[in-house]
N, C-alpha and C. Protein backbone atom coordinates (compact mmCIF):
# COMPACT_ATOMS: atom_id res chain seq x y z
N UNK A 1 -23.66 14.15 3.84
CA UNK A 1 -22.79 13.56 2.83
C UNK A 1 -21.64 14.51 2.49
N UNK A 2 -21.86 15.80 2.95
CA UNK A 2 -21.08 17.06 2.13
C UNK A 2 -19.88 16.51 3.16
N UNK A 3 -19.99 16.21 4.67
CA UNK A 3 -18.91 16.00 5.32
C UNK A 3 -17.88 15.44 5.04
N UNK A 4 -18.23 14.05 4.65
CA UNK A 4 -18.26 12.86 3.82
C UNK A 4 -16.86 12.76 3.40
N UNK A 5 -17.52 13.31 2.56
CA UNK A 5 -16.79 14.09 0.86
C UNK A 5 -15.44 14.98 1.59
N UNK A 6 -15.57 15.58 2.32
CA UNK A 6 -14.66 16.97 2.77
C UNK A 6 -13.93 15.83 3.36
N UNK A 7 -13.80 15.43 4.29
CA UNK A 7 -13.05 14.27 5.30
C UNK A 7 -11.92 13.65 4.15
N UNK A 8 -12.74 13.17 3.07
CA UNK A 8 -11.83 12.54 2.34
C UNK A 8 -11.17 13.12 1.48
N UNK A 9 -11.55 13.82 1.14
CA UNK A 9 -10.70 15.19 0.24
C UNK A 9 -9.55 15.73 0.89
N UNK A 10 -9.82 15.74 2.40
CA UNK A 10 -8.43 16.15 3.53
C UNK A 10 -7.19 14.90 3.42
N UNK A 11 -7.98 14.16 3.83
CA UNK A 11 -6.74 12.77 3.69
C UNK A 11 -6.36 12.66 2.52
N UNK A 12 -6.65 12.54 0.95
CA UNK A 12 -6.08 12.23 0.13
C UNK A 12 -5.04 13.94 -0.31
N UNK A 13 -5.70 14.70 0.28
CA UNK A 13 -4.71 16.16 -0.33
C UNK A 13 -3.55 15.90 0.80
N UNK A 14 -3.98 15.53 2.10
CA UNK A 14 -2.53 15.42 2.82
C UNK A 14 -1.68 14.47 2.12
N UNK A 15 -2.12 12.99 1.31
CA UNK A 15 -1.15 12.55 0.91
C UNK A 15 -0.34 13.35 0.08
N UNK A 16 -0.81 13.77 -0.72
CA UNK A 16 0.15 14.82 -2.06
C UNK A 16 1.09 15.34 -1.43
N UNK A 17 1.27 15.73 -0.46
CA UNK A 17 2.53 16.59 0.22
C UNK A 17 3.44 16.34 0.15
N UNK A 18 4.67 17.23 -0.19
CA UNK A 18 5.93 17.20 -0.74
C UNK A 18 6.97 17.57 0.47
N UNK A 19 8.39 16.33 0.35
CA UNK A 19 9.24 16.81 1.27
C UNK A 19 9.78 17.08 0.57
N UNK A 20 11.20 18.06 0.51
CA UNK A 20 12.44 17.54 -0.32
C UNK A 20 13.42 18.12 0.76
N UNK A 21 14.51 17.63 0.83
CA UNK A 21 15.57 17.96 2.00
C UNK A 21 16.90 17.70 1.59
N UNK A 22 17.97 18.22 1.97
CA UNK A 22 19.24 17.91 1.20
C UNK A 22 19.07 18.20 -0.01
N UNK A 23 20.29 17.75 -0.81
CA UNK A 23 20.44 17.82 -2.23
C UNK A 23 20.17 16.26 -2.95
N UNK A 24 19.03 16.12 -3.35
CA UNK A 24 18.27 15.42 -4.21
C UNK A 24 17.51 14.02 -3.39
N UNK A 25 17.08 14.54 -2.08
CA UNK A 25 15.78 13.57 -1.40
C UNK A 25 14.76 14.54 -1.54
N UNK A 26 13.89 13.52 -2.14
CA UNK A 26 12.60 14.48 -2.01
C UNK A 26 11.49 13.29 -1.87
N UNK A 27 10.20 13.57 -1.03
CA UNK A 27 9.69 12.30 -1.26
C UNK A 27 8.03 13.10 -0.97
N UNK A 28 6.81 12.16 -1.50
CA UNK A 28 5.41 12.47 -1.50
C UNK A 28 5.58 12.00 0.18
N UNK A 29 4.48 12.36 0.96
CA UNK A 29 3.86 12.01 2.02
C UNK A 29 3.31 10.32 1.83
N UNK A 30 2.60 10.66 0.47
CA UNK A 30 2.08 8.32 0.40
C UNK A 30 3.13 7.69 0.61
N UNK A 31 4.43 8.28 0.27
CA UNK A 31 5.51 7.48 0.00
C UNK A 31 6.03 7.36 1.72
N UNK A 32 6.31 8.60 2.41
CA UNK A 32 6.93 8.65 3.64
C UNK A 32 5.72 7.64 4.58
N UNK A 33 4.27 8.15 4.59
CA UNK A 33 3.77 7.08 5.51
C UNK A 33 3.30 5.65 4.66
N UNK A 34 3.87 4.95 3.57
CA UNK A 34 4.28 3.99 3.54
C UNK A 34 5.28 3.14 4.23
N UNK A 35 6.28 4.03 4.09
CA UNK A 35 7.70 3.76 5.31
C UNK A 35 7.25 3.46 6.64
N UNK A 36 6.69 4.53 6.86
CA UNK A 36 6.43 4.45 8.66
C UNK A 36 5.69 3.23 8.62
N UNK A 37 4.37 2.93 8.00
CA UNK A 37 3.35 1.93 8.41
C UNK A 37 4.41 0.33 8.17
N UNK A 38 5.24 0.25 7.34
CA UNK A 38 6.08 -0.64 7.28
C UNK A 38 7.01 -1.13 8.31
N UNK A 39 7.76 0.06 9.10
CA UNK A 39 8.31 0.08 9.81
C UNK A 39 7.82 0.62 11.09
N UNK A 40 6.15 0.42 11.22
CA UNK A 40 5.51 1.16 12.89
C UNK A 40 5.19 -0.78 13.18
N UNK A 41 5.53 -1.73 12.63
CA UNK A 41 5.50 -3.21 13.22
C UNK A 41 6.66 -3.82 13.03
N UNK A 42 7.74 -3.51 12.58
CA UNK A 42 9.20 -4.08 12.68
C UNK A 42 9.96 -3.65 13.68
N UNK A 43 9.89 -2.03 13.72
CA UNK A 43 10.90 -1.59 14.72
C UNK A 43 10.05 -0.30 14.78
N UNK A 44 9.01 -0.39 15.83
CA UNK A 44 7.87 1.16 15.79
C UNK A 44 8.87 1.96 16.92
N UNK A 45 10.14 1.83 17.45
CA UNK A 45 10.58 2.94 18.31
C UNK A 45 11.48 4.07 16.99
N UNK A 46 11.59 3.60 16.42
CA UNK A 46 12.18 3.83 14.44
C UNK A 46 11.44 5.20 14.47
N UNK A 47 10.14 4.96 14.33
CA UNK A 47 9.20 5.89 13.92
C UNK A 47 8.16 6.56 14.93
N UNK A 48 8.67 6.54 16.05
CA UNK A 48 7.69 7.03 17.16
C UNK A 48 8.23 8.41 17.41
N UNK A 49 7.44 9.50 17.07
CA UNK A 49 8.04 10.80 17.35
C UNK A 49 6.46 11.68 16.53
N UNK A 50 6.30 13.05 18.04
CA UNK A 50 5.31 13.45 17.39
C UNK A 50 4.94 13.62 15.98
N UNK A 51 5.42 14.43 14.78
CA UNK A 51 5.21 15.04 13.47
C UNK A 51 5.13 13.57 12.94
N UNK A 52 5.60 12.65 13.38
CA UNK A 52 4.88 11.59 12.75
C UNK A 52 3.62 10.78 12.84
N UNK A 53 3.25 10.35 14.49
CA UNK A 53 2.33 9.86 15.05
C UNK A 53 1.05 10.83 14.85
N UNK A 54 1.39 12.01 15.12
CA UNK A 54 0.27 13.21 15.29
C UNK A 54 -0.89 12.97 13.92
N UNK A 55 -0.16 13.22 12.80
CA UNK A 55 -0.52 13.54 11.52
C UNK A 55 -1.41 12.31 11.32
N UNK A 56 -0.37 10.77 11.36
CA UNK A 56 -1.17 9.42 11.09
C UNK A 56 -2.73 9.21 12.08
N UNK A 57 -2.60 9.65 12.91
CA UNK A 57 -3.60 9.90 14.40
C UNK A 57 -4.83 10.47 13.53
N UNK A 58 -4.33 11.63 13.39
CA UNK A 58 -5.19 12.56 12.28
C UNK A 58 -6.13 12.11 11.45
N UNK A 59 -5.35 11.39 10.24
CA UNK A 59 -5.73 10.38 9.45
C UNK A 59 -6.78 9.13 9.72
N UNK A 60 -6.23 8.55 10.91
CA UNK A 60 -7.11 8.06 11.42
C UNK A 60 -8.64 8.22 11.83
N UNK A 61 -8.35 9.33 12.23
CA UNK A 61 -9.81 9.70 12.85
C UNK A 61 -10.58 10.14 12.13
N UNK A 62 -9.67 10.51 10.76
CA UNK A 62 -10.54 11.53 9.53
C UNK A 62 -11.35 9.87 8.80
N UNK A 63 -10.33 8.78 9.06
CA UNK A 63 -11.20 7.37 8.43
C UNK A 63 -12.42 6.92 9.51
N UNK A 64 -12.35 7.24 10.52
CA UNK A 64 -13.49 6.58 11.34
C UNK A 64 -14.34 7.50 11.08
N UNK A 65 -14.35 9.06 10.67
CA UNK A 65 -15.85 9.83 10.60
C UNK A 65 -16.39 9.59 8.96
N UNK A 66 -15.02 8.61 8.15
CA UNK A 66 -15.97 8.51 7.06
C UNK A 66 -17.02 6.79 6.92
N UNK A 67 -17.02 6.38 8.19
CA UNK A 67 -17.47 5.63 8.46
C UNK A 67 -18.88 5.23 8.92
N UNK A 68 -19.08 6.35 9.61
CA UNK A 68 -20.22 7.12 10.52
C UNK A 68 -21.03 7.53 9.72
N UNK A 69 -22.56 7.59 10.22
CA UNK A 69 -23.35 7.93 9.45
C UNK A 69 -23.28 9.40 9.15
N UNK A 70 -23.16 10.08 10.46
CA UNK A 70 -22.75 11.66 10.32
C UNK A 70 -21.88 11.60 10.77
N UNK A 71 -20.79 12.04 10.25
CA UNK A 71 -19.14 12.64 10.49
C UNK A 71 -18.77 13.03 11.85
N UNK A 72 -18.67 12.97 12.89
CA UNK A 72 -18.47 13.34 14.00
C UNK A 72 -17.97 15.01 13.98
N UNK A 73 -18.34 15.87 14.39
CA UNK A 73 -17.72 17.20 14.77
C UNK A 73 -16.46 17.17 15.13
N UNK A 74 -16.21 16.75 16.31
CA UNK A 74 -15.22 16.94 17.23
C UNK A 74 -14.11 15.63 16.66
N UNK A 75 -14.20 14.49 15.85
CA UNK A 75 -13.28 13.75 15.26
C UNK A 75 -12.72 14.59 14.12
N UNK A 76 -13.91 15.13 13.67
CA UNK A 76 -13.10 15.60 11.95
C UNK A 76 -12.05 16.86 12.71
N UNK A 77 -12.71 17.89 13.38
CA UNK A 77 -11.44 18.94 13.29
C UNK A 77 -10.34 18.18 14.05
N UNK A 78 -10.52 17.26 14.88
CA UNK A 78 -9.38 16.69 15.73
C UNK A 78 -8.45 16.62 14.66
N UNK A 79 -8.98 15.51 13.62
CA UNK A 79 -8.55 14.85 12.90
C UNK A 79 -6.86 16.03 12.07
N UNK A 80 -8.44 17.00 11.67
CA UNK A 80 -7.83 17.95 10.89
C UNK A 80 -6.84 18.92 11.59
N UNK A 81 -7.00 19.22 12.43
CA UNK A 81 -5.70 19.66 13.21
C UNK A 81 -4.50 19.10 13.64
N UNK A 82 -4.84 17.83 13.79
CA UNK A 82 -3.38 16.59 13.99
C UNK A 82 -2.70 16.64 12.78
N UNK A 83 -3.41 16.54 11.11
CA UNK A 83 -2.18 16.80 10.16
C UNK A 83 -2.23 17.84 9.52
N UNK A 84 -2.86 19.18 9.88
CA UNK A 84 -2.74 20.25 10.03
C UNK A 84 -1.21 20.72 10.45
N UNK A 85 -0.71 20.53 12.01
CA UNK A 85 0.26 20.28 12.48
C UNK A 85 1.81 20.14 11.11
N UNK A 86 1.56 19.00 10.41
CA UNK A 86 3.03 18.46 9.46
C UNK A 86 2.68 19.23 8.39
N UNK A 87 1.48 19.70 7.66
CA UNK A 87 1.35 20.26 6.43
C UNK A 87 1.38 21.73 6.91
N UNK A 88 1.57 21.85 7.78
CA UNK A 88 0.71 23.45 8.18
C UNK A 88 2.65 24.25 8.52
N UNK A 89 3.23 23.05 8.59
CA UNK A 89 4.87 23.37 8.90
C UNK A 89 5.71 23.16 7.67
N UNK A 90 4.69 22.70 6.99
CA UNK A 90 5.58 22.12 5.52
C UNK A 90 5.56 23.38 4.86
N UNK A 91 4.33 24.36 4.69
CA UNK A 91 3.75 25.00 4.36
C UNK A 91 4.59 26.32 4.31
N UNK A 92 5.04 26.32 5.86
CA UNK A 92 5.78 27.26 6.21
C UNK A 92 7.03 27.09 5.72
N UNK A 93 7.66 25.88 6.11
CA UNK A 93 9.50 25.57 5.46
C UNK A 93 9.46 25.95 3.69
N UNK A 94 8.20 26.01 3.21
CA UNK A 94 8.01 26.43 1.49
C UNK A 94 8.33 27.76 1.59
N UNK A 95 7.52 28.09 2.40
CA UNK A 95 7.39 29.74 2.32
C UNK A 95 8.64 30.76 3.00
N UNK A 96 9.27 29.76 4.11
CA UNK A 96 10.53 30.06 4.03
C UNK A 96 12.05 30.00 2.95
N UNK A 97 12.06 28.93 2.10
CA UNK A 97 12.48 28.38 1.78
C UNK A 97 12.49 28.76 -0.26
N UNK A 98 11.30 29.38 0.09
CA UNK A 98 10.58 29.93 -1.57
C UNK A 98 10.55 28.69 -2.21
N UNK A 99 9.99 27.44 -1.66
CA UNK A 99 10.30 25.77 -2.31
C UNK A 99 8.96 25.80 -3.38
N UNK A 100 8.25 25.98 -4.69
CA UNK A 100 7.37 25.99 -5.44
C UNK A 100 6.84 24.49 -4.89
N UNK A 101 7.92 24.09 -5.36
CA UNK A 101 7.23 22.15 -4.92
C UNK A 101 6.57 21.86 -3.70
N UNK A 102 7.21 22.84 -2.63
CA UNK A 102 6.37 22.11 -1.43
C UNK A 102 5.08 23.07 -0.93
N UNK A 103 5.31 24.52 -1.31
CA UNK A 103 4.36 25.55 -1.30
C UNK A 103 2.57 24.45 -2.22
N UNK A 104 3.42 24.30 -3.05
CA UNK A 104 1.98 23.77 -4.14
C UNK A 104 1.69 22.22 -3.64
N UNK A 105 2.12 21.90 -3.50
CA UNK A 105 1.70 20.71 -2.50
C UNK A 105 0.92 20.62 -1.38
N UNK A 106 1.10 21.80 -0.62
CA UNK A 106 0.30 22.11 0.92
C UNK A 106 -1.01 22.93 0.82
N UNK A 107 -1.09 23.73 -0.53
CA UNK A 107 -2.30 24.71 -0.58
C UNK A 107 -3.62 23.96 -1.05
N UNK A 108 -3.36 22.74 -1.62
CA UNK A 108 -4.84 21.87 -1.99
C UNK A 108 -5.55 21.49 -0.26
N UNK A 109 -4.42 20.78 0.55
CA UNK A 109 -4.90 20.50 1.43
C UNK A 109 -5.18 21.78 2.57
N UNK A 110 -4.50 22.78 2.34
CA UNK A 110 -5.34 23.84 3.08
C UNK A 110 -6.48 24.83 2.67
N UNK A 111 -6.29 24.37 1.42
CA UNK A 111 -8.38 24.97 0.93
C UNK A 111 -8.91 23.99 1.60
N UNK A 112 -8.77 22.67 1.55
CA UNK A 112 -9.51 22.13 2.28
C UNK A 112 -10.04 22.22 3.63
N UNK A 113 -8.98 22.45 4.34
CA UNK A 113 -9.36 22.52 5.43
C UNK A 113 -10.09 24.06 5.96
N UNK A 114 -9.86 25.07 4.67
CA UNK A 114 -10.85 26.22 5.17
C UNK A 114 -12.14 25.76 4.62
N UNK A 115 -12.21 24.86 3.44
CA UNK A 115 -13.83 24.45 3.12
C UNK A 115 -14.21 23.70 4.56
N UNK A 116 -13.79 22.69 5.25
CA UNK A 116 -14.57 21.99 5.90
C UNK A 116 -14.47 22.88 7.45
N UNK A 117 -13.22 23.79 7.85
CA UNK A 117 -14.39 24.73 9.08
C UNK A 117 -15.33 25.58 8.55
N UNK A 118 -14.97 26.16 7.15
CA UNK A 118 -16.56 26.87 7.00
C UNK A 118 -17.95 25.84 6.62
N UNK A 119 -17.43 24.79 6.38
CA UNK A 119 -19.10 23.62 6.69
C UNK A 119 -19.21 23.46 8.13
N UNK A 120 -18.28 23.37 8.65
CA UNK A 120 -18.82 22.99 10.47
C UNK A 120 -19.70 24.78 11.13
N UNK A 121 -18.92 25.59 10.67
CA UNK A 121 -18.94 27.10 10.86
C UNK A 121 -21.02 27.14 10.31
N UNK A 122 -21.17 27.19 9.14
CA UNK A 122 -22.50 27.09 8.59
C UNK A 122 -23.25 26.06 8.94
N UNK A 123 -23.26 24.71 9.46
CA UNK A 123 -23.86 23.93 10.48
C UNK A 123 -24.32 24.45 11.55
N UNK A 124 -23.33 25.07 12.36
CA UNK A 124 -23.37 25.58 13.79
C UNK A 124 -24.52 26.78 13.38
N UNK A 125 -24.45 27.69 12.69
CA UNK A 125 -24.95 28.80 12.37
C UNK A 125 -26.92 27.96 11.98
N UNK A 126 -26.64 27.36 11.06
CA UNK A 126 -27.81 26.52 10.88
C UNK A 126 -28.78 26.47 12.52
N UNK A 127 -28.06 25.74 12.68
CA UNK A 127 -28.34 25.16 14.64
C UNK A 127 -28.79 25.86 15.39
N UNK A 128 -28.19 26.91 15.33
CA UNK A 128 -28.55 27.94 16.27
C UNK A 128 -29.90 28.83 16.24
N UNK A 129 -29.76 28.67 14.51
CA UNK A 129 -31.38 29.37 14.10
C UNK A 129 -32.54 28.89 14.63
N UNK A 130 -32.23 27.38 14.47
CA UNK A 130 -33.53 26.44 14.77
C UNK A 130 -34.14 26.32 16.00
């Protein structure tokens, strides 16, 4: 269940993520892949480009292991490394950038993702004992 829980804690902290670009666009991640999912069946050549597909991919796969009775291994980090990828660069353009807004936006979803390899990390360790 602990997986569960972690899986979904990843997807909803990736939504929180903050763009802002130019002088006065700034937008959440719910908001940007609202756009895309709107526009990936009107005109999906619009929105076909890795940092976009990768991340939603991600997402995806993080919803099929919360589906599963046990979380799949190899879906969740997939998962988590596909929007790893857009937050993990957002992360950086903050830290380049000294952006507070987008720095604090990216660090919920990257505790997360050090909580859930140290649950796969202490599984494996589990496993091995037995």
């Amino acid at each position: 269940m602990k997986g569960k829980i972690l899986n979904l804690l990843v997807i909803l902290t990736s939504l929180i993520g903050f763009l802002q670009w130019g002088k006065g666009n700034s937008m959440f991640l719910f908001q940007a892949e609202a756009e895309v999912l709107s526009k990936l069946f009107v005109s999906p050549m619009d929105v076909i480009h890795p940092l976009i597909m990768l991340p939603l991919l991600g997402q995806i796969l993080l919803l099929v292991t919360l589906i599963q009775k046990e979380p799949n291994k190899i879906l969740t980090l997939s998962g988590v490394c596909a929007l790893g990828l857009l937050l993990g660069l957002m992360f950086i353009v903050g830290l380049i950038d000294l952006n507070i807004k987008i720095l604090a936006s990216t660090i919920p979803f990257l505790i997360m993702v050090i909580l859930i390899f140290r649950h796969h990390k202490k599984n494996i360790n589990k496993k091995s004992y037995n």
